[in-house]
Every structure is written in structure tokens, then in C-alpha cells.
Protein backbone atom coordinates (compact mmCIF):
# COMPACT_ATOMS: atom_id res chain seq x y z
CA UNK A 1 -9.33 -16.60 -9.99
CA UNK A 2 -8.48 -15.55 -6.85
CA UNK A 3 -4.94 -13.63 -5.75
CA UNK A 4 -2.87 -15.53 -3.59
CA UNK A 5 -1.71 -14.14 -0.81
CA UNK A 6 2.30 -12.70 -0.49
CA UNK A 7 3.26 -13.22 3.31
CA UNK A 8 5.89 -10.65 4.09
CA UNK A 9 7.37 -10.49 7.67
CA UNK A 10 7.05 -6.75 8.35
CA UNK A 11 10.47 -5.54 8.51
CA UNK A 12 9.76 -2.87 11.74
CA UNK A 13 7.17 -4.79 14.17
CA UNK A 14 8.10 -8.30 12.56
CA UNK A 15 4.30 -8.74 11.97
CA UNK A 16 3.45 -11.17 9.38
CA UNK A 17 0.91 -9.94 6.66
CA UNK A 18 -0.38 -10.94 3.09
CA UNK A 19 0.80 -7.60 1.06
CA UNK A 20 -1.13 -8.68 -1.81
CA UNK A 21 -3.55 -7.61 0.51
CA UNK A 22 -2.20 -4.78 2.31
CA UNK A 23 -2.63 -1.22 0.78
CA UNK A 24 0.01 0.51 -0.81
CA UNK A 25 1.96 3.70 0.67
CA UNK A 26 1.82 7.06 -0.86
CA UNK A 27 4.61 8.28 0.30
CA UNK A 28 6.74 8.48 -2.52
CA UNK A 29 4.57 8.02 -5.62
CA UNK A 30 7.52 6.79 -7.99
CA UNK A 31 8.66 4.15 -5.68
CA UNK A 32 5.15 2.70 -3.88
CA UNK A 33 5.91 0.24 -1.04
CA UNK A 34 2.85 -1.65 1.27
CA UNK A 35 1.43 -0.78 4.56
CA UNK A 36 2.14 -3.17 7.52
CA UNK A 37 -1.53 -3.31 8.97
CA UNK A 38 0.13 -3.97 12.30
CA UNK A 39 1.95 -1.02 13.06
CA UNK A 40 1.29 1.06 9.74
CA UNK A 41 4.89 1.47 8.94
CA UNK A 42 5.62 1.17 5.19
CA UNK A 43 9.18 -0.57 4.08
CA UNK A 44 10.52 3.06 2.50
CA UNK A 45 13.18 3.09 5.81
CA UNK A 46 13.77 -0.44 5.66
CA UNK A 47 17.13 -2.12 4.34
CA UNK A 48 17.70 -2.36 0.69
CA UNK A 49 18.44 -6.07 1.33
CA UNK A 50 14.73 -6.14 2.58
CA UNK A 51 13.74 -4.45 -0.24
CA UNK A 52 15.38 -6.44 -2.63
CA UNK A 53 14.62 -9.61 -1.02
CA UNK A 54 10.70 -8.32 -0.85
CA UNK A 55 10.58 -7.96 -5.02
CA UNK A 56 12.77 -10.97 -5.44
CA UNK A 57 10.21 -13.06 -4.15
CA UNK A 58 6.73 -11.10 -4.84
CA UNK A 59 3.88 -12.05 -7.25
CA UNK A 60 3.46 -10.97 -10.71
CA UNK A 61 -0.03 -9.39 -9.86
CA UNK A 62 2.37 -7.63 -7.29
CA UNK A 63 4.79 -6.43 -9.69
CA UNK A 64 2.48 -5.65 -12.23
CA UNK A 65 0.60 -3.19 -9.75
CA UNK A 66 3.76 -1.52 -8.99
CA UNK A 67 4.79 -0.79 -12.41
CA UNK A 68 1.73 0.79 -12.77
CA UNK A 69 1.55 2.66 -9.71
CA UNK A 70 5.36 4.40 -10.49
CA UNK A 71 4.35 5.17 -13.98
CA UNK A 72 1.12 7.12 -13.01
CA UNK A 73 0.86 10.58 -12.25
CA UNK A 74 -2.35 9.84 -10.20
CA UNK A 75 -2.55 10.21 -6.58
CA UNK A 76 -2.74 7.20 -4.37
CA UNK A 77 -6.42 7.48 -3.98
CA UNK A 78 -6.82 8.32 -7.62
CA UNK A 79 -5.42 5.06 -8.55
CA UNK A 80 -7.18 3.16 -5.77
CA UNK A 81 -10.99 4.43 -7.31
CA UNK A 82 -9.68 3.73 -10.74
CA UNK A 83 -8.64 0.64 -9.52
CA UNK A 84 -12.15 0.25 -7.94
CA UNK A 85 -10.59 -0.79 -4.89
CA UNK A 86 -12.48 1.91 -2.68
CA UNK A 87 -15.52 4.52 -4.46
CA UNK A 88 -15.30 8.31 -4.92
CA UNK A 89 -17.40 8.86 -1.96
CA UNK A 90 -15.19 6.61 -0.11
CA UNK A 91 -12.49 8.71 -1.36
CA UNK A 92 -13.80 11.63 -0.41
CA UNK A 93 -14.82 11.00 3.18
CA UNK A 94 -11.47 9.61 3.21
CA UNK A 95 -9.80 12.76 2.05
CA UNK A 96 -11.70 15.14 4.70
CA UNK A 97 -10.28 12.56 7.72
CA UNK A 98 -6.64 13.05 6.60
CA UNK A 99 -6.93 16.92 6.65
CA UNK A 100 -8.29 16.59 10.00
CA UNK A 101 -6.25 14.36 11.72
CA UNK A 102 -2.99 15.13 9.35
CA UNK A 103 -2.81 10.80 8.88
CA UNK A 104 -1.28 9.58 5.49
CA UNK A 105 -4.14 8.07 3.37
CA UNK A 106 -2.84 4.29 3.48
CA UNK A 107 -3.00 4.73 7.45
CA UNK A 108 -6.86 5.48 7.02
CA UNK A 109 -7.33 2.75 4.74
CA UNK A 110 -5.81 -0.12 6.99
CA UNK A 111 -7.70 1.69 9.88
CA UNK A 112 -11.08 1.25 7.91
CA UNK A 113 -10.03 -2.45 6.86
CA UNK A 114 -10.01 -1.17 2.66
């Protein structure tokens, strides 16, 4: 069975994008939000009433991935190789770029289309 798709209107650019789809943000591990793959801006600094409105309406898939993301202690790429979303190598290569360029992970990832 296939996942169907979540469209979310991105609460910054007002992009619309599937978020079942769209890769998750890292920047606060206990409360993981999704990456706009327009303009890469994660809902942390959006309203609460967008935030509330975004879970009131999401997919269990979507809200079973969350619970496990803000119970893990993993890393966001951790999770994403366990979740064999992208490989160790991937990972890795990955990891090297955000030194170097001082992007967050999930920025790389939309960037690479994972």
C-alpha cells in the first residue's frame, strides 16, 4: 500500500507540499517538524495555531513517525538509515557536506531530492 500524500500549505513561503513526503527537521529532536522543499524552512517558528491545526489534520503514518522520532535518542540521520530511507554511505557523504557548508541535514536532503 502506498502512503497518501498530506498537503500542507507551508506556513512561511505559502508553498504547497505533500509532508508525508517531505523530510523531517532536526532541529529539535524531541519535537520533529517537516521541511518545506520550497524554501527549506521547517514549522518550529510558525504559530501554534499552525501547529495545532497541522497534527489535527495529519495521517496516522504521520503521527506514528513522530512519536517515534521524539522518543528516540538517535540523530536525524540515524533514524533516517534505520528507517532505510537514505544508506550509511548516503549518510556519510551527507555528513561531510554539512561540516563543509555548515547546512542543517534536512536542507541537504531536500537539496538531493531524499
Amino acid at each position: 500500500m502506498s502512503e497518501q500524500p498530506y498537503l500542507v500549505i507551508c506556513w512561511n513561503c505559502l508553498g504547497e507540499f505533500d509532508s508525508v513526503a517531505a523530510v523531517w527537521c532536526s532541529d529539535d529532536p524531541k519535537n520533529p517538524t517537516k521541511l518545506c522543499p520550497f524554501c527549506l524552512r521547517c514549522f518550529c517558528d510558525a504559530t501554534a495555531e499552525y501547529k495545532q491545526q497541522f497534527w489535527r489534520h495529519a495521517p496516522p503514518q504521520l503521527v506514528d513517525e513522530l512519536q517515534a522520532l521524539s522518543q528516540s535518542q538517535d540523530r536525524l540521520g540515524n533514524i533516517l538509515v534505520r528507517m532505510k530511507k537514505i544508506s550509511t554511505p548516503q549518510l556519510l557523504e551527507m555528513l561531510v557536506e554539512q561540516k563543509e557548508t555548515g547546512r542543517k541535514l534536512g536542507e541537504i536532503l531536500v537539496q538531493r531530492g531524499w
